[in-house]
Structures are given as C-alpha cells and as structure tokens.
PDB file of N, CA and C in Angstrom:
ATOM      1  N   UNK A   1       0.856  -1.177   0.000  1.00  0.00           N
ATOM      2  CA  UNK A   1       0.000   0.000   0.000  1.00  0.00           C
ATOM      3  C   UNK A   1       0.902   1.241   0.000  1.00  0.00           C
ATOM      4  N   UNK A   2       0.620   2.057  -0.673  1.00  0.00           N
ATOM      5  CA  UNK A   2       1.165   3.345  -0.720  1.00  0.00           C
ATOM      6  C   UNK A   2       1.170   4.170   0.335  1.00  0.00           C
ATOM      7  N   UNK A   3       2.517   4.931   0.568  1.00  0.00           N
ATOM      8  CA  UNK A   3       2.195   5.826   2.260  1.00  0.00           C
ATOM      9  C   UNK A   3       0.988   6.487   2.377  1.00  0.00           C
ATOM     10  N   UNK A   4       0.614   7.199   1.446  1.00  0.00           N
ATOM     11  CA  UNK A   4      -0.550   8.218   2.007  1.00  0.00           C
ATOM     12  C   UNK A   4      -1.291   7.345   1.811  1.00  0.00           C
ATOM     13  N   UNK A   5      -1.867   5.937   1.036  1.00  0.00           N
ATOM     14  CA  UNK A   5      -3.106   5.505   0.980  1.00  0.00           C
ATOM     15  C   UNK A   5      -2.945   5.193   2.670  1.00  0.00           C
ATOM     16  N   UNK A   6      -2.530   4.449   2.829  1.00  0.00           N
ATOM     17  CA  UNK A   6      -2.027   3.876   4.244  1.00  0.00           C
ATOM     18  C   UNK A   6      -2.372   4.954   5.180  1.00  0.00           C
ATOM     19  N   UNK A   7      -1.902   6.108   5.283  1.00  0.00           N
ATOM     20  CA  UNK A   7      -2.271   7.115   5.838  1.00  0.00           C
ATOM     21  C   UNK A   7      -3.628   7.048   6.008  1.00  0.00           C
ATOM     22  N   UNK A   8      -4.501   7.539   4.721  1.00  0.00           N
ATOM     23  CA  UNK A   8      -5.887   7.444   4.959  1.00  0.00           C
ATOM     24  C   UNK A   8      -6.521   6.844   5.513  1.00  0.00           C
ATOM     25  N   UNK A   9      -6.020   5.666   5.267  1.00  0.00           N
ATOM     26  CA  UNK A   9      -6.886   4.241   5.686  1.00  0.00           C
ATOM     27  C   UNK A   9      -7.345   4.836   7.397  1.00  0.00           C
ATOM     28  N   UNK A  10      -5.577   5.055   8.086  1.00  0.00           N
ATOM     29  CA  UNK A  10      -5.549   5.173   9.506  1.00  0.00           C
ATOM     30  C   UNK A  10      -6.379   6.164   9.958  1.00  0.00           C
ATOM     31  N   UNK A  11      -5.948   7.087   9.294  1.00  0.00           N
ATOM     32  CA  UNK A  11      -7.023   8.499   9.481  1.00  0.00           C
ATOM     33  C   UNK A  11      -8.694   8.227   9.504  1.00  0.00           C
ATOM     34  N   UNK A  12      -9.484   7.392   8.683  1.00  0.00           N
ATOM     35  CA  UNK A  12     -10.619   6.534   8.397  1.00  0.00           C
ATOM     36  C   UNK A  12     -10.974   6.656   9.958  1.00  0.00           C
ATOM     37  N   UNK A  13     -10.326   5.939  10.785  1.00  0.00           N
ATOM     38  CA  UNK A  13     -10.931   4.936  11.990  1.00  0.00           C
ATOM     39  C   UNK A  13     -10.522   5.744  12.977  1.00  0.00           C
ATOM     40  N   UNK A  14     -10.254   7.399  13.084  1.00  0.00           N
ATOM     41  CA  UNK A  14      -9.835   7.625  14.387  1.00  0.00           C
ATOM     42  C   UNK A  14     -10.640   8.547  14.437  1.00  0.00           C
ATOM     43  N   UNK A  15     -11.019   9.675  15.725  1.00  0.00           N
ATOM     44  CA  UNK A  15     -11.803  10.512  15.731  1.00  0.00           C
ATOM     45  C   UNK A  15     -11.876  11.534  14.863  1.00  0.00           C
ATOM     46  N   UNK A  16     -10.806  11.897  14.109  1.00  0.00           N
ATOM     47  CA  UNK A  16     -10.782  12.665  13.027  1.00  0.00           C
ATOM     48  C   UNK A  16     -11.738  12.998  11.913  1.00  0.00           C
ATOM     49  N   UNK A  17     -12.508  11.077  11.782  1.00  0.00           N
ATOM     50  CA  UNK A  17     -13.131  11.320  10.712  1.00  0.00           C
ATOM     51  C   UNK A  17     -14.329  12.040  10.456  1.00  0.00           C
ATOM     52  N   UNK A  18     -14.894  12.244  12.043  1.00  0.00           N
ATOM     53  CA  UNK A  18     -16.322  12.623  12.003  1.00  0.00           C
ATOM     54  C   UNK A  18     -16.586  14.158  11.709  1.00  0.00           C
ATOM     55  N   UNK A  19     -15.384  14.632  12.354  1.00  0.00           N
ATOM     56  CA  UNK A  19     -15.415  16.679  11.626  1.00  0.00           C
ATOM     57  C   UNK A  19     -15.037  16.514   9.858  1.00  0.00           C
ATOM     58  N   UNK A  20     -14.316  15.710   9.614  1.00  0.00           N
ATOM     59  CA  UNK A  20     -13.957  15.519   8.196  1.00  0.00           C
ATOM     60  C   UNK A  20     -15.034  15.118   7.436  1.00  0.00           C
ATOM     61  N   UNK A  21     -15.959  14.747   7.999  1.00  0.00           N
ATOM     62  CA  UNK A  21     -17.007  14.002   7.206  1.00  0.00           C
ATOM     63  C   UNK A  21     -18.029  15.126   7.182  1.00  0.00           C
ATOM     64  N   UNK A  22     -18.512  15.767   8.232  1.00  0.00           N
ATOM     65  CA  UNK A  22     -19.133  17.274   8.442  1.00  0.00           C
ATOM     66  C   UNK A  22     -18.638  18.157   7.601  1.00  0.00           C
ATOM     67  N   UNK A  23     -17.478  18.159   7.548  1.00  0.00           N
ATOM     68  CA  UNK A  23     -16.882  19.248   6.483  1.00  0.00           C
ATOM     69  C   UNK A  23     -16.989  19.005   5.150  1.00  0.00           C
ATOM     70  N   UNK A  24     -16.916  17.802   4.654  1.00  0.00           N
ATOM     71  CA  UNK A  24     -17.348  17.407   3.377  1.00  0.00           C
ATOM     72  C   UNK A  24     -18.690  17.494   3.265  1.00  0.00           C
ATOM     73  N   UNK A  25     -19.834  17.373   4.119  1.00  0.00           N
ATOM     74  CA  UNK A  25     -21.227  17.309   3.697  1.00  0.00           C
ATOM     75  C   UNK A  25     -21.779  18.423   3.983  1.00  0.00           C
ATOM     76  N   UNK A  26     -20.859  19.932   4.470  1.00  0.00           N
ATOM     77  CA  UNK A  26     -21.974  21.024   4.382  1.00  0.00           C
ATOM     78  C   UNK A  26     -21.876  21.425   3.451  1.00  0.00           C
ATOM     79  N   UNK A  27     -23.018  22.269   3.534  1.00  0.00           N
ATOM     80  CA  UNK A  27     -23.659  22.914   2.262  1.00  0.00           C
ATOM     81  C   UNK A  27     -24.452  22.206   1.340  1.00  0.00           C
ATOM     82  N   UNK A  28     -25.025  21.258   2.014  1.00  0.00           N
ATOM     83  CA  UNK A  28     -26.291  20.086   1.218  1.00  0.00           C
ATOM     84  C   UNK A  28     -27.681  20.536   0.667  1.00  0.00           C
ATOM     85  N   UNK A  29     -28.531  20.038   0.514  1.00  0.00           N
ATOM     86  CA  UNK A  29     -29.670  20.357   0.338  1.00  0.00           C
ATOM     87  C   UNK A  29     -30.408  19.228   0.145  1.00  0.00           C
ATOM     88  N   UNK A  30     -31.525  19.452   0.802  1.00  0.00           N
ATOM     89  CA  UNK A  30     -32.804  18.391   1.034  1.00  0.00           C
ATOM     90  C   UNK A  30     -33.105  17.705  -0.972  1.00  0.00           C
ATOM     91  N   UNK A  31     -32.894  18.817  -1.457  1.00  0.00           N
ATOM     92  CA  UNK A  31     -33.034  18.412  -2.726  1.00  0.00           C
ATOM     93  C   UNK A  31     -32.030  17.964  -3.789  1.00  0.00           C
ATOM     94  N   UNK A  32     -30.929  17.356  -3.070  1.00  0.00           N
ATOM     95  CA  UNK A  32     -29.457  16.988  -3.184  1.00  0.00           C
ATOM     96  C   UNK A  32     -30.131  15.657  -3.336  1.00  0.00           C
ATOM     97  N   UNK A  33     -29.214  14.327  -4.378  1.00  0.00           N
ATOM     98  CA  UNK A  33     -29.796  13.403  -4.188  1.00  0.00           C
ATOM     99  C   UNK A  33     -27.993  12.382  -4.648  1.00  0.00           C
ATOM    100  N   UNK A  34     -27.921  11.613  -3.557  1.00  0.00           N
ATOM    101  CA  UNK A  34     -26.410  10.960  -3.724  1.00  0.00           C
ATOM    102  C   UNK A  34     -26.177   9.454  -4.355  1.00  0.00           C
ATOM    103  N   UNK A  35     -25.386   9.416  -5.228  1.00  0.00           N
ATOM    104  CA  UNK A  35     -25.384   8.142  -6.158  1.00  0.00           C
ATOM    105  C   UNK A  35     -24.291   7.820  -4.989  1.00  0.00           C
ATOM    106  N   UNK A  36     -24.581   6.972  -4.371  1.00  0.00           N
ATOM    107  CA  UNK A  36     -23.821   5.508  -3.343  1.00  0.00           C
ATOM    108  C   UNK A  36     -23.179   4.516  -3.793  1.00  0.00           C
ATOM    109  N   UNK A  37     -22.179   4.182  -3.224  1.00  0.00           N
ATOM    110  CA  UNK A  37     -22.053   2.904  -4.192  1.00  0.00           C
ATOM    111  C   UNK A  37     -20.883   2.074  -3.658  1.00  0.00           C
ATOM    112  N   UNK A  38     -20.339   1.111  -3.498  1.00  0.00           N
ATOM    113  CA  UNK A  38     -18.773   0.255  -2.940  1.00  0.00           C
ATOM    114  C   UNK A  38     -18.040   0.753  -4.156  1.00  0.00           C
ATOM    115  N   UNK A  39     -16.471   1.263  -3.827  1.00  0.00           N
ATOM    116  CA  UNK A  39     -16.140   1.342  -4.802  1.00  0.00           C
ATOM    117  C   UNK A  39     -15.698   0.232  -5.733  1.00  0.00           C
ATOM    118  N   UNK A  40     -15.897   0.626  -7.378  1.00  0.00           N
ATOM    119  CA  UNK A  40     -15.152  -0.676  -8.695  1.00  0.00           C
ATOM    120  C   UNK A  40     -16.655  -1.408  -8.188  1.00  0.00           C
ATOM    121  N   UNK A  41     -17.768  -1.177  -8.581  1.00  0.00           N
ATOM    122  CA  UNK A  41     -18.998  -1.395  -8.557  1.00  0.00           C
ATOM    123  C   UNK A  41     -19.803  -0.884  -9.736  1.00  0.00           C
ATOM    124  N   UNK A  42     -18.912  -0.039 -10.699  1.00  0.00           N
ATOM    125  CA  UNK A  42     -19.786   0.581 -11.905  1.00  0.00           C
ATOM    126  C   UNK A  42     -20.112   1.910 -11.741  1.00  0.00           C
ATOM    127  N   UNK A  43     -19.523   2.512 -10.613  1.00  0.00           N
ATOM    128  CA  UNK A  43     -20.026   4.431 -10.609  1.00  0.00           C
ATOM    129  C   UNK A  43     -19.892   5.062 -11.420  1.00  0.00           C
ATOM    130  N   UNK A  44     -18.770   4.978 -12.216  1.00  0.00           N
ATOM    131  CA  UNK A  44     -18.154   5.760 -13.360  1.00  0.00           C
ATOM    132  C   UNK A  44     -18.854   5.769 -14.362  1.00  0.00           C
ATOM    133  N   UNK A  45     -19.639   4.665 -14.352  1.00  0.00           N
ATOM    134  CA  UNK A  45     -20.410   3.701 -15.927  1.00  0.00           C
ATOM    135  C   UNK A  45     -21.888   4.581 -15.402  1.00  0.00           C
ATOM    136  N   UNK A  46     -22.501   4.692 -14.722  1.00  0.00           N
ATOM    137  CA  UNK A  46     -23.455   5.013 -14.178  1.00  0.00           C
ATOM    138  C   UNK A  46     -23.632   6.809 -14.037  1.00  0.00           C
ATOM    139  N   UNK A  47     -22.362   7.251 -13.910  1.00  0.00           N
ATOM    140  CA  UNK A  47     -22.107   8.708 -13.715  1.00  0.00           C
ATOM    141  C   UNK A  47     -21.845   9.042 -15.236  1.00  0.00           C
ATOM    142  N   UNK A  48     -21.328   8.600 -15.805  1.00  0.00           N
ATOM    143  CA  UNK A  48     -21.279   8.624 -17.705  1.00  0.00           C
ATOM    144  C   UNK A  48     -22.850   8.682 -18.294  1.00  0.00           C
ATOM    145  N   UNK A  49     -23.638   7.497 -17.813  1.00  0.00           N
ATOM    146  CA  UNK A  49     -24.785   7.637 -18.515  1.00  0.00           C
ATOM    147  C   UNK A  49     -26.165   8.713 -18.058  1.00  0.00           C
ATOM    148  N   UNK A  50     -25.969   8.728 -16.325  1.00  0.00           N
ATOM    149  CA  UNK A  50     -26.641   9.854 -16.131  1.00  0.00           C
ATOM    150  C   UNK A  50     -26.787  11.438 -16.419  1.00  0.00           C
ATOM    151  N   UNK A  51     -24.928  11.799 -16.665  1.00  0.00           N
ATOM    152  CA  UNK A  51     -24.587  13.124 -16.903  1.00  0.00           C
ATOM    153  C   UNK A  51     -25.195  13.228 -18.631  1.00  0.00           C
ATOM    154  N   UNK A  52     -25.272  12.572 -19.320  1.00  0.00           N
ATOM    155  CA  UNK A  52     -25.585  12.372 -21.037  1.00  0.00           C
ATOM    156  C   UNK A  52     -27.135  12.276 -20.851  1.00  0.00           C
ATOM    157  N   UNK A  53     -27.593  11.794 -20.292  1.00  0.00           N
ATOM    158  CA  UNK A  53     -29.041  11.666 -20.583  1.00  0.00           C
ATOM    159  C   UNK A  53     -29.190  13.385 -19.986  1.00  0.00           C
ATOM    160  N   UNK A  54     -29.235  13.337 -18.973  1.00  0.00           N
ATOM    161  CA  UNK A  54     -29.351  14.724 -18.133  1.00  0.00           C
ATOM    162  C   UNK A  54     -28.774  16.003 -18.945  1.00  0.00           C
ATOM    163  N   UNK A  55     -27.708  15.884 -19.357  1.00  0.00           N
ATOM    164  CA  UNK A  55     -27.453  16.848 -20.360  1.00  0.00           C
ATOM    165  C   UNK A  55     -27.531  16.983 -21.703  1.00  0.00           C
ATOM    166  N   UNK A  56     -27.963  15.514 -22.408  1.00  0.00           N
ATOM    167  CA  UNK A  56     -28.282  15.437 -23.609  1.00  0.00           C
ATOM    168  C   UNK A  56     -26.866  15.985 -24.498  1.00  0.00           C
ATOM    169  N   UNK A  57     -26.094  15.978 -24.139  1.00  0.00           N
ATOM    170  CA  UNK A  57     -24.736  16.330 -24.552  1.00  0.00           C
ATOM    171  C   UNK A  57     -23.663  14.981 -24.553  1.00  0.00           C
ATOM    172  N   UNK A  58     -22.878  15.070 -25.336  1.00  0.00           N
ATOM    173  CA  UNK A  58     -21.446  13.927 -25.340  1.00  0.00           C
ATOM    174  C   UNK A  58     -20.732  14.204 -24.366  1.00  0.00           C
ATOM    175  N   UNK A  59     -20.321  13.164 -23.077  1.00  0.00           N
ATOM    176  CA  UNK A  59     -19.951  13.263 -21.727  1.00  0.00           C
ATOM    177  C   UNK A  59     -18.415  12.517 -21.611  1.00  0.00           C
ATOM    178  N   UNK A  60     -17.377  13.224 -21.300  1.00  0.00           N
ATOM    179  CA  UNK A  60     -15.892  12.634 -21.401  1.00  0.00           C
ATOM    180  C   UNK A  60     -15.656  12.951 -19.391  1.00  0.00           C
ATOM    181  N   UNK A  61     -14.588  12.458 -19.217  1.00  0.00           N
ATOM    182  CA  UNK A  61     -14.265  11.778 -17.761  1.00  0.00           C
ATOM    183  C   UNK A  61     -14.463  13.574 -17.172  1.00  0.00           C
ATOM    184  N   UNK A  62     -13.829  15.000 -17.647  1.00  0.00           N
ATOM    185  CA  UNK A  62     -13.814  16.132 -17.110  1.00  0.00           C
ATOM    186  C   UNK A  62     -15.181  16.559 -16.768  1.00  0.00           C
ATOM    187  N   UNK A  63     -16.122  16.089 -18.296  1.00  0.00           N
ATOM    188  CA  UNK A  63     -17.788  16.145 -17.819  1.00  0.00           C
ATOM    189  C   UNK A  63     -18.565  15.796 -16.789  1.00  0.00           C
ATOM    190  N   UNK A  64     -18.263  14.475 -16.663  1.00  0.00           N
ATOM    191  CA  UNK A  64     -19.008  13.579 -15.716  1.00  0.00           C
ATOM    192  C   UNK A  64     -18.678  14.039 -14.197  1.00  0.00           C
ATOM    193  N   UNK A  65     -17.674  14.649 -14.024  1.00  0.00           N
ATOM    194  CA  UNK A  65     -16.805  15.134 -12.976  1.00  0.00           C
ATOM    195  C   UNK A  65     -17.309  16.564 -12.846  1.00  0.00           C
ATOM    196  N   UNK A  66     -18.185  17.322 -13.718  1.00  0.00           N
ATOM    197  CA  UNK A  66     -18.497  18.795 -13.368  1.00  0.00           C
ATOM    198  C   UNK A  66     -19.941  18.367 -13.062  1.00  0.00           C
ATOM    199  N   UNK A  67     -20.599  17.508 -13.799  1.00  0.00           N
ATOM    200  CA  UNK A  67     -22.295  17.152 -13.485  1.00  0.00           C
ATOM    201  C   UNK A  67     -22.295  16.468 -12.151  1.00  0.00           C
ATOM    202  N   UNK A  68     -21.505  15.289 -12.076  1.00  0.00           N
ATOM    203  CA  UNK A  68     -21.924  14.869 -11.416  1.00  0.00           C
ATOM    204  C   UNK A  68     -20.521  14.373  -9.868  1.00  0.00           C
ATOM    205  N   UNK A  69     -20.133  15.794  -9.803  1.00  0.00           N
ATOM    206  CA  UNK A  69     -18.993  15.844  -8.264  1.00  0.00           C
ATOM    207  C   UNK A  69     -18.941  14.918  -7.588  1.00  0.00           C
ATOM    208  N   UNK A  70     -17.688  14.493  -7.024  1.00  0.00           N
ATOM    209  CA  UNK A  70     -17.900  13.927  -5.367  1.00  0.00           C
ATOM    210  C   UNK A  70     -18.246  14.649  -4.266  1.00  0.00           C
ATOM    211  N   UNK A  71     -18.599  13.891  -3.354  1.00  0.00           N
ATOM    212  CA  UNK A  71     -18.939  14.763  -2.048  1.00  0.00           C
ATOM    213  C   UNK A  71     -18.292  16.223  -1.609  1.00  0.00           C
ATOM    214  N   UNK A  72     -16.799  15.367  -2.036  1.00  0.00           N
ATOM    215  CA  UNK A  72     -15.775  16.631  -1.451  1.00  0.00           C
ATOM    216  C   UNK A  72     -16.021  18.037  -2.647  1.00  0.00           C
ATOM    217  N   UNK A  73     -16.128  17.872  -3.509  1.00  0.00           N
ATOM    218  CA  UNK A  73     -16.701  18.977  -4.524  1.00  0.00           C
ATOM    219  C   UNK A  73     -17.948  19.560  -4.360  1.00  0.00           C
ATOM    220  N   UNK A  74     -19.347  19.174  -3.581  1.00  0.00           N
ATOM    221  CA  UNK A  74     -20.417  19.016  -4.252  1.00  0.00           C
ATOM    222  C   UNK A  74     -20.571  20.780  -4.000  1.00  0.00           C
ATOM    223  N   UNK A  75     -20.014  21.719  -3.921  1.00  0.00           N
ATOM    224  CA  UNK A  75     -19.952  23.061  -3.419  1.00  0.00           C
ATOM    225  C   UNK A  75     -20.696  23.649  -4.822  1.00  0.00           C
ATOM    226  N   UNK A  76     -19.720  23.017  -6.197  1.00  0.00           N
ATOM    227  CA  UNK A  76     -19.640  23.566  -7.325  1.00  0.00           C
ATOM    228  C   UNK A  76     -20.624  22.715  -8.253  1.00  0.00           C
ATOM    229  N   UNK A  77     -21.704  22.114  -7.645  1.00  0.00           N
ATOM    230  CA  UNK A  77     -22.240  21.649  -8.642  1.00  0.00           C
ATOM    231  C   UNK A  77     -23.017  22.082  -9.451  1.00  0.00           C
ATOM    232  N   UNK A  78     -23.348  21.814 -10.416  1.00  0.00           N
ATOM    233  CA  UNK A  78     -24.635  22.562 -11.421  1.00  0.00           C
ATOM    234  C   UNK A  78     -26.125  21.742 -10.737  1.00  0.00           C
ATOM    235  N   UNK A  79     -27.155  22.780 -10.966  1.00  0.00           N
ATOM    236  CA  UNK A  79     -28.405  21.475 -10.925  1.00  0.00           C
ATOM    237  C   UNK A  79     -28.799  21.281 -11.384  1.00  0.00           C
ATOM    238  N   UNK A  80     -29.164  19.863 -11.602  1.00  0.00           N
ATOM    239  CA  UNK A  80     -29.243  18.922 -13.024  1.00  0.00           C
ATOM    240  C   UNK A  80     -30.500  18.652 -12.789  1.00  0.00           C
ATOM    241  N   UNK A  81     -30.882  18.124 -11.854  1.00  0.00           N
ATOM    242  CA  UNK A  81     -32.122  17.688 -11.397  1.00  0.00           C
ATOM    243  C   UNK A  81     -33.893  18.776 -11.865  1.00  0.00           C
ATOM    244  N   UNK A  82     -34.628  18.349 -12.242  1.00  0.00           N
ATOM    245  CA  UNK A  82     -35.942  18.788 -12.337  1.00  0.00           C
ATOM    246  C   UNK A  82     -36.475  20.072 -11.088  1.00  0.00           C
ATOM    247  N   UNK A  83     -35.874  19.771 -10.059  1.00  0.00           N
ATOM    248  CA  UNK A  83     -36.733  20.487  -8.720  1.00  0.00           C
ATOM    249  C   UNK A  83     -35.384  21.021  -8.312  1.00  0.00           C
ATOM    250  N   UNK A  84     -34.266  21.406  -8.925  1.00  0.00           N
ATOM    251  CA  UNK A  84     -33.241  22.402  -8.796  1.00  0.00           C
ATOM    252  C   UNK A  84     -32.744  21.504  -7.534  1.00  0.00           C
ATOM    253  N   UNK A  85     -32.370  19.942  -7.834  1.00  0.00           N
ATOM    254  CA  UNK A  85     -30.948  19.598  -7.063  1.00  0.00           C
ATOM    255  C   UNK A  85     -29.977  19.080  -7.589  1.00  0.00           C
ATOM    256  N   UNK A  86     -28.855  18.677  -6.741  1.00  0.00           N
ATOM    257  CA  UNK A  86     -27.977  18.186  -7.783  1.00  0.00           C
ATOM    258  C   UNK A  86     -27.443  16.575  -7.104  1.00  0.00           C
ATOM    259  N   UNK A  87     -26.777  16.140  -8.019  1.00  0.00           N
ATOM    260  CA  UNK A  87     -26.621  14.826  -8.272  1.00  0.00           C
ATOM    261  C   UNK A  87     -25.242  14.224  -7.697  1.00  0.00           C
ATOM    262  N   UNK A  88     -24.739  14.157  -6.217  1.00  0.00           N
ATOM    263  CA  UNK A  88     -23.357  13.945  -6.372  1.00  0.00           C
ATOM    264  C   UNK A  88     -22.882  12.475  -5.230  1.00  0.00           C
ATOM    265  N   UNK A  89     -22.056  12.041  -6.185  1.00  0.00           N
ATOM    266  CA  UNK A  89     -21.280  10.631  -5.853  1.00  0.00           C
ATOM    267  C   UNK A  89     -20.407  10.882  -4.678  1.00  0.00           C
ATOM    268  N   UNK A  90     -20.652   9.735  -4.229  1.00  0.00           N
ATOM    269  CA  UNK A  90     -20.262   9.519  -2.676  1.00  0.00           C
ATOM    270  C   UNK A  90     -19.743   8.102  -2.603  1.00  0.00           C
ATOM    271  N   UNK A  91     -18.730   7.210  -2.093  1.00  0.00           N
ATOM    272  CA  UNK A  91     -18.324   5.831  -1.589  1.00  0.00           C
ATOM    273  C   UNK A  91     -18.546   5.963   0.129  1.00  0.00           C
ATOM    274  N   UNK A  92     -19.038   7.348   0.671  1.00  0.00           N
ATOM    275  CA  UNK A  92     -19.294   7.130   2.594  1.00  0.00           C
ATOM    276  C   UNK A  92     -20.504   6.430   2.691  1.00  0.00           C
ATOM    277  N   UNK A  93     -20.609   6.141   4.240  1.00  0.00           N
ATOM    278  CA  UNK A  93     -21.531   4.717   4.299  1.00  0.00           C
ATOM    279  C   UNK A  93     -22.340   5.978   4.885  1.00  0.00           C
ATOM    280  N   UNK A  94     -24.034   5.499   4.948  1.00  0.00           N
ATOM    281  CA  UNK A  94     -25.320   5.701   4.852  1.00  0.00           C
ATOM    282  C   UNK A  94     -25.321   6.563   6.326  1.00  0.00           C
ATOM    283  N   UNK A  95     -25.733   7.546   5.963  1.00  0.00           N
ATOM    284  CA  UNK A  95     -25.783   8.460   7.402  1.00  0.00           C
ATOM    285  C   UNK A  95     -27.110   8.902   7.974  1.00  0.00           C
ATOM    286  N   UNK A  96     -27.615   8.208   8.675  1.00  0.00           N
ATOM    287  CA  UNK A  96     -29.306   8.460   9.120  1.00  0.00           C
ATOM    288  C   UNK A  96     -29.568  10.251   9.245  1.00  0.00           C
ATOM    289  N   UNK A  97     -29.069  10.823   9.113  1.00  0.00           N
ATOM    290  CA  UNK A  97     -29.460  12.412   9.390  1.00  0.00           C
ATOM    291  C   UNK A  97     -29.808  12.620   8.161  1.00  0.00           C
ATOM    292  N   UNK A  98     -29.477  12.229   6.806  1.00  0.00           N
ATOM    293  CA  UNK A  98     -30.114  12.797   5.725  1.00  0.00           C
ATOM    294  C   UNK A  98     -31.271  12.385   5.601  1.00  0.00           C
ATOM    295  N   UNK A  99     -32.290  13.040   4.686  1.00  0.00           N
ATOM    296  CA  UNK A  99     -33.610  11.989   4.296  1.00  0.00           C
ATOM    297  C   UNK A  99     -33.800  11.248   3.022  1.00  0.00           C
TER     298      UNK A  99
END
C-alpha cells in the first residue's frame, strides 16, 4: 500500500473522521440526491450515462466530474435535477441524518 493511501486508511478509523465528514457534507440540500455505491462497482459507468441523458450532450471523464462531483466537490455543482438539485457521488456509508 502506498504511504498516504495507508495514511488514509488510519485516518478513516480515528476521531478525526467525524469533523472531516461534516466538512465534506456542508452545504447540502434536502433536494441533493447521492449516487452511493462500494467502490469498482460501476459508478463511473453510471455517472457517464446519467450526466448524457441529463445533459443530452457527449460526456468525457472532465464532464461527468463537473455534473456529477464527489462529495468533497459538491460546493460547485450545477443542478441537473428537475426540482433544482444536484446529483453527487459519494463511496461514505449511509448516514441516518439525511432523508
């Protein structure tokens, strides 16, 4: 494993993660809606075909990455969604405070 992956990993499991995880998820919205997933499960394949239908446009890896952000991005997203939310990918596990 690589130092910093290794790093992360450790960082993962100590109290650290829970302000880190707060800090990545403000600025949400009820009308925010998060594609979940384990990662090497097909997100990419799934984030390709949603950003193209949704934009009706030809979607390359920089695209799929402006439609449809990770968590840690979701600041800058566009809204794609019908009822003005937006669409952003996440691998964190299921957090009962959202709805």
């Amino acid at each position: 494993m690589k130092p910093l992956a290794a790093m992360r990993t450790r960082l993962q499991t100590t109290v650290l993660r829970a302000p880190l995880v707060w800090v990545r998820h403000r600025g949400l919205s009820e009308r925010d809606v998060f594609v979940a997933s384990f990662p090497k499960s097909g997100t990419t394949w799934l984030r390709f075909m949603l950003a193209q239908v949704l934009s009706g446009e030809e979607v390359d890896f920089d695209r799929a990455g402006i439609l449809i952000p990770g968590v840690e991005a979701h600041a800058k997203a566009p809204k794609v969604l019908l009822d003005g939310g937006r669409l952003i990918q996440t691998h964190e596990s299921f957090r009962s405070a959202y709805k």
